[in-house]
Protein backbone atom coordinates (compact mmCIF):
# COMPACT_ATOMS: atom_id res chain seq x y z
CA UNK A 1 -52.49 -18.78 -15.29
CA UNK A 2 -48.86 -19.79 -15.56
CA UNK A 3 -47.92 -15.85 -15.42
CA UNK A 4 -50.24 -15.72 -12.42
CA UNK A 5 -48.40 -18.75 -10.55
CA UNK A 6 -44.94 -17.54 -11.58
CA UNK A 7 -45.71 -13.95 -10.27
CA UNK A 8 -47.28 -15.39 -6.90
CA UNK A 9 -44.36 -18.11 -6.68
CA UNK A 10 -41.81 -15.36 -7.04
CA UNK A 11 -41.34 -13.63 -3.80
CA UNK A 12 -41.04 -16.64 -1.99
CA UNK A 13 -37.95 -17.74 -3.34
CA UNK A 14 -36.53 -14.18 -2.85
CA UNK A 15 -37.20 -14.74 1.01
CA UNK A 16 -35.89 -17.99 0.71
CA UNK A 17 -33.19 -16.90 -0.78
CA UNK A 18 -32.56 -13.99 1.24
CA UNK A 19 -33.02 -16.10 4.79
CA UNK A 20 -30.57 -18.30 4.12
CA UNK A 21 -28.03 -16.91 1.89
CA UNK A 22 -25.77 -15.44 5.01
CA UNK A 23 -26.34 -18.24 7.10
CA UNK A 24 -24.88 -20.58 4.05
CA UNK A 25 -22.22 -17.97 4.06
CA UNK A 26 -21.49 -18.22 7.84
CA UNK A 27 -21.49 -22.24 7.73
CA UNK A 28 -19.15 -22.24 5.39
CA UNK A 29 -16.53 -20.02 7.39
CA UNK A 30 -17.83 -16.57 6.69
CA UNK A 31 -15.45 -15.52 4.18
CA UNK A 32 -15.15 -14.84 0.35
CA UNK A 33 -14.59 -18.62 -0.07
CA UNK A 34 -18.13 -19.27 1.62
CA UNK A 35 -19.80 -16.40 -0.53
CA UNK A 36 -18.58 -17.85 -3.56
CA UNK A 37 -19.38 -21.13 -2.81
CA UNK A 38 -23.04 -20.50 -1.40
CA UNK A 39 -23.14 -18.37 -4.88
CA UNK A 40 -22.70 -21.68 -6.68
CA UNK A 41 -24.97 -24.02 -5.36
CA UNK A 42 -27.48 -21.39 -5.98
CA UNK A 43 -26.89 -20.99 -9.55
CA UNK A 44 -26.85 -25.42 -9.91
CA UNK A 45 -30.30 -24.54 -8.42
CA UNK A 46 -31.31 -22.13 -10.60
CA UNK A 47 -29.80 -23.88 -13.60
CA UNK A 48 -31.54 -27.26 -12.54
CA UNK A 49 -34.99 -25.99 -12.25
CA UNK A 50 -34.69 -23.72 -15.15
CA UNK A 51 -33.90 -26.55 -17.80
CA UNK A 52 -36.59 -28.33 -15.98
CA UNK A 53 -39.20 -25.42 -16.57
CA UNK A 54 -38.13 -25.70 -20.63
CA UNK A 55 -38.47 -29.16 -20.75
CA UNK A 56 -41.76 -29.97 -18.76
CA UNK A 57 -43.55 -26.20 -20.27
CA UNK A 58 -45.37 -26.71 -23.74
CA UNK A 59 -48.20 -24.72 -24.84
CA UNK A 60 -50.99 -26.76 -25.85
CA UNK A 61 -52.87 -23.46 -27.95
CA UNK A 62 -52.21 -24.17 -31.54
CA UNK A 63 -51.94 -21.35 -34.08
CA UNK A 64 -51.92 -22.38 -37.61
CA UNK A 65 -49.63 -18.92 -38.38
CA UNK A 66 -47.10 -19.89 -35.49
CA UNK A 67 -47.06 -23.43 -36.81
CA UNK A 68 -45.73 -22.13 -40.15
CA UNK A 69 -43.37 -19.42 -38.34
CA UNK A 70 -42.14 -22.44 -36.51
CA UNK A 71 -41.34 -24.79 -39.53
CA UNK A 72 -39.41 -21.42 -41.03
CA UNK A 73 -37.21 -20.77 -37.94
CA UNK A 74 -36.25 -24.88 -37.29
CA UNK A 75 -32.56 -24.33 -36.59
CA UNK A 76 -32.29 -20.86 -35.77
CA UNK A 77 -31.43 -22.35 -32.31
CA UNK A 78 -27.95 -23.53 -33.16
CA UNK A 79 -27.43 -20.20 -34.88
CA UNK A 80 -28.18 -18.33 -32.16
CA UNK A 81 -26.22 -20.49 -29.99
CA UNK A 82 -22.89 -20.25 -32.06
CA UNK A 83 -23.51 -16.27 -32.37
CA UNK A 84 -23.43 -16.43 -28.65
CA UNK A 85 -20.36 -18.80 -27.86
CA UNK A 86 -18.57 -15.98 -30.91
CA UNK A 87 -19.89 -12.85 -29.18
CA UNK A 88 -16.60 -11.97 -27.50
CA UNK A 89 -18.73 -9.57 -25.14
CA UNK A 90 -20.41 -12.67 -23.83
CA UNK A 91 -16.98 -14.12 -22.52
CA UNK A 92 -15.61 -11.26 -21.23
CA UNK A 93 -19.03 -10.86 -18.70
CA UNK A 94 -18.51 -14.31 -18.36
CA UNK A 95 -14.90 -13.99 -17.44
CA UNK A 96 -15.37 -10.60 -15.27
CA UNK A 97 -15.70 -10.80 -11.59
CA UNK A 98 -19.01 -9.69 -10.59
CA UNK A 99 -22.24 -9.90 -9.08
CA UNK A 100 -25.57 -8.49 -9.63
CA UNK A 101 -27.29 -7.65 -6.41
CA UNK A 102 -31.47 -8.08 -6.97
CA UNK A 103 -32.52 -8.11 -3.92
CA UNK A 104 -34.99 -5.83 -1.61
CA UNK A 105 -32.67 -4.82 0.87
CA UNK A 106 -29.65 -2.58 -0.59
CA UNK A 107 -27.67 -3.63 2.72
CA UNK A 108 -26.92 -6.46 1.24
CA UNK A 109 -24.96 -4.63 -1.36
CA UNK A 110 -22.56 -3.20 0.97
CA UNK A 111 -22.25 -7.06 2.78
CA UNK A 112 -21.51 -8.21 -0.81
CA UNK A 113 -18.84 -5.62 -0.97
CA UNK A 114 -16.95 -6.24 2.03
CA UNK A 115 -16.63 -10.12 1.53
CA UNK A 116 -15.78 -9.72 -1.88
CA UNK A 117 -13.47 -7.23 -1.79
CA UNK A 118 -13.02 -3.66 -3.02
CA UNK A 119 -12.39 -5.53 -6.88
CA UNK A 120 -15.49 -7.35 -5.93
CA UNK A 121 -17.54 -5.54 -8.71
CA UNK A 122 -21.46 -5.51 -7.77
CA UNK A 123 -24.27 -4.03 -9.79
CA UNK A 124 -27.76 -2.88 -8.30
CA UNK A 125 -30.32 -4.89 -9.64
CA UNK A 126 -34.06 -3.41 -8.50
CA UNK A 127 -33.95 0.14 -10.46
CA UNK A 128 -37.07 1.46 -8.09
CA UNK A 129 -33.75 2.06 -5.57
CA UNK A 130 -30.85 2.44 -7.53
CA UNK A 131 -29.26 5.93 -6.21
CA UNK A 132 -29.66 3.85 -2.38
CA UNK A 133 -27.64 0.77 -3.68
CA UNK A 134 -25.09 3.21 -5.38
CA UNK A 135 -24.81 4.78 -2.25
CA UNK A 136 -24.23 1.48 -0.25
CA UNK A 137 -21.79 0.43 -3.11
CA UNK A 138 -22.81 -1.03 -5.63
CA UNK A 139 -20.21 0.12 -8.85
CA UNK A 140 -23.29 0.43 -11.67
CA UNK A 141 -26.57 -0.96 -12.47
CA UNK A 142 -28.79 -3.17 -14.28
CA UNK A 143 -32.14 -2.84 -14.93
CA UNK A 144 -35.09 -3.45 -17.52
CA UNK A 145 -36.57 -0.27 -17.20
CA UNK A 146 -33.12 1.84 -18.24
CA UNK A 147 -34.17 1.46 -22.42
CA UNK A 148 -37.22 3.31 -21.35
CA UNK A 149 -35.52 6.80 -19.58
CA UNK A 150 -31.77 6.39 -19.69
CA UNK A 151 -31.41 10.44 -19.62
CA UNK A 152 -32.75 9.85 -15.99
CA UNK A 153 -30.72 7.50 -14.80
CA UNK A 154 -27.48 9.00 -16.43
CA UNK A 155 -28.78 12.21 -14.90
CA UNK A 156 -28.99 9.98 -11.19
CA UNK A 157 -25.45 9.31 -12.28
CA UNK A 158 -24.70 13.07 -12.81
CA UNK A 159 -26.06 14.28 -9.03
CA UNK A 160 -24.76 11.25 -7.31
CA UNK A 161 -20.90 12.30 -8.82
CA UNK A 162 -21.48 16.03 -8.21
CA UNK A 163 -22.63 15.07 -4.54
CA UNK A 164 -26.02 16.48 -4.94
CA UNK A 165 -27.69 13.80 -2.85
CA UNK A 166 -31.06 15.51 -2.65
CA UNK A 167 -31.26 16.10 -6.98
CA UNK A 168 -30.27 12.08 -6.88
CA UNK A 169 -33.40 11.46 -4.59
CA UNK A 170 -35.11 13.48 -6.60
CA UNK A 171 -34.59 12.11 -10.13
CA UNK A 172 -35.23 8.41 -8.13
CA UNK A 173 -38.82 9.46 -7.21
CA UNK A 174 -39.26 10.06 -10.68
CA UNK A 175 -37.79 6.73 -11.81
CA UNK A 176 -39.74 4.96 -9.10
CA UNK A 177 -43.26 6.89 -9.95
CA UNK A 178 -42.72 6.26 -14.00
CA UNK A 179 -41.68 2.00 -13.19
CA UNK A 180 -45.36 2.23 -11.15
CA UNK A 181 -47.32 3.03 -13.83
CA UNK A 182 -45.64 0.53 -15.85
CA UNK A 183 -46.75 -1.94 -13.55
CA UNK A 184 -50.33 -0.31 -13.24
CA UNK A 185 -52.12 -2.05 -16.05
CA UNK A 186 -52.94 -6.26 -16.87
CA UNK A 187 -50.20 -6.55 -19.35
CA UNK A 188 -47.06 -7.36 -17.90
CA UNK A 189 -44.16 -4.57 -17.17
CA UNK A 190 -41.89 -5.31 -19.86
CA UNK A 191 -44.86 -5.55 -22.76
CA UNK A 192 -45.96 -1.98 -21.47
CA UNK A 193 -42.39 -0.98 -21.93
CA UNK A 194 -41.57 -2.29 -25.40
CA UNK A 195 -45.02 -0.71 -26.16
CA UNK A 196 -44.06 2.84 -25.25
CA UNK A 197 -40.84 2.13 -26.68
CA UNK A 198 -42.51 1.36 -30.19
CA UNK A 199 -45.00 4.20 -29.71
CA UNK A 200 -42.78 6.95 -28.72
CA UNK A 201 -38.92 5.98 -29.89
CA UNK A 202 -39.88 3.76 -33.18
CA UNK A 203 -38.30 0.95 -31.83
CA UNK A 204 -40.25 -2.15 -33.27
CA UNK A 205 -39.13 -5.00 -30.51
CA UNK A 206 -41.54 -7.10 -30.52
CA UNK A 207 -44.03 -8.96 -27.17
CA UNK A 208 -42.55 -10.68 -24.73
CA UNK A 209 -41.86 -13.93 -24.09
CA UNK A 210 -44.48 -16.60 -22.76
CA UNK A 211 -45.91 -16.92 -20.53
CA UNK A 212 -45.09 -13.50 -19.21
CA UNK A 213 -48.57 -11.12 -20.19
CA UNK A 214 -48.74 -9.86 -23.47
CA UNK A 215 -49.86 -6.15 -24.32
CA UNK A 216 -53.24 -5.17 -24.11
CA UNK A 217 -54.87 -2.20 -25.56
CA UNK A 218 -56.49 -1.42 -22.54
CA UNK A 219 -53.20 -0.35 -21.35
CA UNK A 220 -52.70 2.32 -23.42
CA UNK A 221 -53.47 4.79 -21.26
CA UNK A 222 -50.53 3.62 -18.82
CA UNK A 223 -48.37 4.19 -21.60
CA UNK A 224 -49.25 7.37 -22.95
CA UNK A 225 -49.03 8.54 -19.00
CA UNK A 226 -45.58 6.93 -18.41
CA UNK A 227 -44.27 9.28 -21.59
CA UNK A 228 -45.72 12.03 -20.11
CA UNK A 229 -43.87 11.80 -16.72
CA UNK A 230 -40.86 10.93 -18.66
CA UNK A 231 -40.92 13.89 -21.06
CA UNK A 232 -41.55 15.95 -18.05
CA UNK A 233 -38.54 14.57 -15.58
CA UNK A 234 -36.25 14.40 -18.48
CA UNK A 235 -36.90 18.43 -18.96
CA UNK A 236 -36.38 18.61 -15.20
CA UNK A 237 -33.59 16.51 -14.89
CA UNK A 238 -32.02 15.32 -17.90
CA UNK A 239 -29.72 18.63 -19.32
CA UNK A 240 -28.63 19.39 -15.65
């Protein structure tokens, strides 16, 4: 139910965020001093409600076997924390200039880019459209369906460089078909995904995280057709 609420929830708050991002912007004097600000009260937003999410959310199910998984892994927390604040990857994202650009409309991207700046570096988010937001702009990607068929977006890459706009379009109706039928079944995108990527690559990553859907094995059948159509694009598309 809490998957169902968050999923519902969800594209209200990218309206919300999308009707009154520029306007912030604008108030503020409608420069790259404005975006960044606007960018920050945001993310003290985001941050705010987040911690409040992990504080208020505890599952009430108890499972004897995650009980004693639990007691095991007491700790781990801090480790993972001071792996993070040593990963010297982590600061230098941290410290690079950037933005990641999620939203429906890839206009935005190309707004991003002129109040930013040329250095300004912005990265499509939504991978159903990412040859449009490289065209607007943006410098790269990023996208949780890219571990699934990175031969097509590399070969995306490849026509968009060579200037073969309509192989580009092409290989992103492929993209966009395969990320439906991810989305076709009950489980949720990401569980499909890390199931055909266990199934088909031998990559053991485990579920997903609560309280997005767990994998059902009704939903098979989405995965065994999303290797198909990726098997077939990347013989189409991939060695070109």
């Amino acid at each position: 139910m809490v998957s169902v609420f968050r999923m519902a929830m969800s594209p209200f708050g990218r309206i919300l965020i999308g009707v009154c991002t520029m306007p912030m912007v604008k108030t503020l004097g409608d420069d790259q001093r404005a975006f960044v600000i606007t960018a920050a009260v945001w993310s003290a937003i985001a941050l705010v409600l987040l911690l409040w999410c992990f504080i208020k959310c505890e599952e009430k199910v108890v499972i004897p076997a995650r009980e004693v998984k639990k007691e095991k892994e007491k700790g781990a927390g801090m480790a993972t924390l001071k792996a993070l604040v040593t990963n010297q990857y982590f600061w230098a994202l941290t410290a690079l200039w950037m933005l990641k650009n999620s939203s429906d409309s890839v206009q935005d991207i190309r707004r991003f880019k002129d109040i930013g700046g040329e250095d300004f570096v912005v990265f499509n988010g939504p991978d159903e459209q990412y040859v449009a937001g490289r065209l607007m702009g943006a410098d790269s990607g990023i996208g949780g369906t890219y571990a699934a068929m990175p031969e097509l977006l590399l070969a995306a890459d490849r026509f968009l460089e060579a200037g073969d706009f309509e192989g580009a379009q092409a290989v992103q109706a492929e993209i966009w078909r395969i990320i439906t039928v991810f989305c076709s079944g009950k489980s949720n995108m990401y569980a499909v995904i890390k199931e055909y990527l266990r199934q088909y690559k031998g990559l053991a990553l485990g579920g997903v995280r609560a309280p997005l859907t767990a994998f059902v094995p009704e939903d098979a059948v989405y995965v065994e057709k999303a290797a198909a159509m990726i098997e077939q694009a990347e013989q189409r598309f991939a060695a070109k």
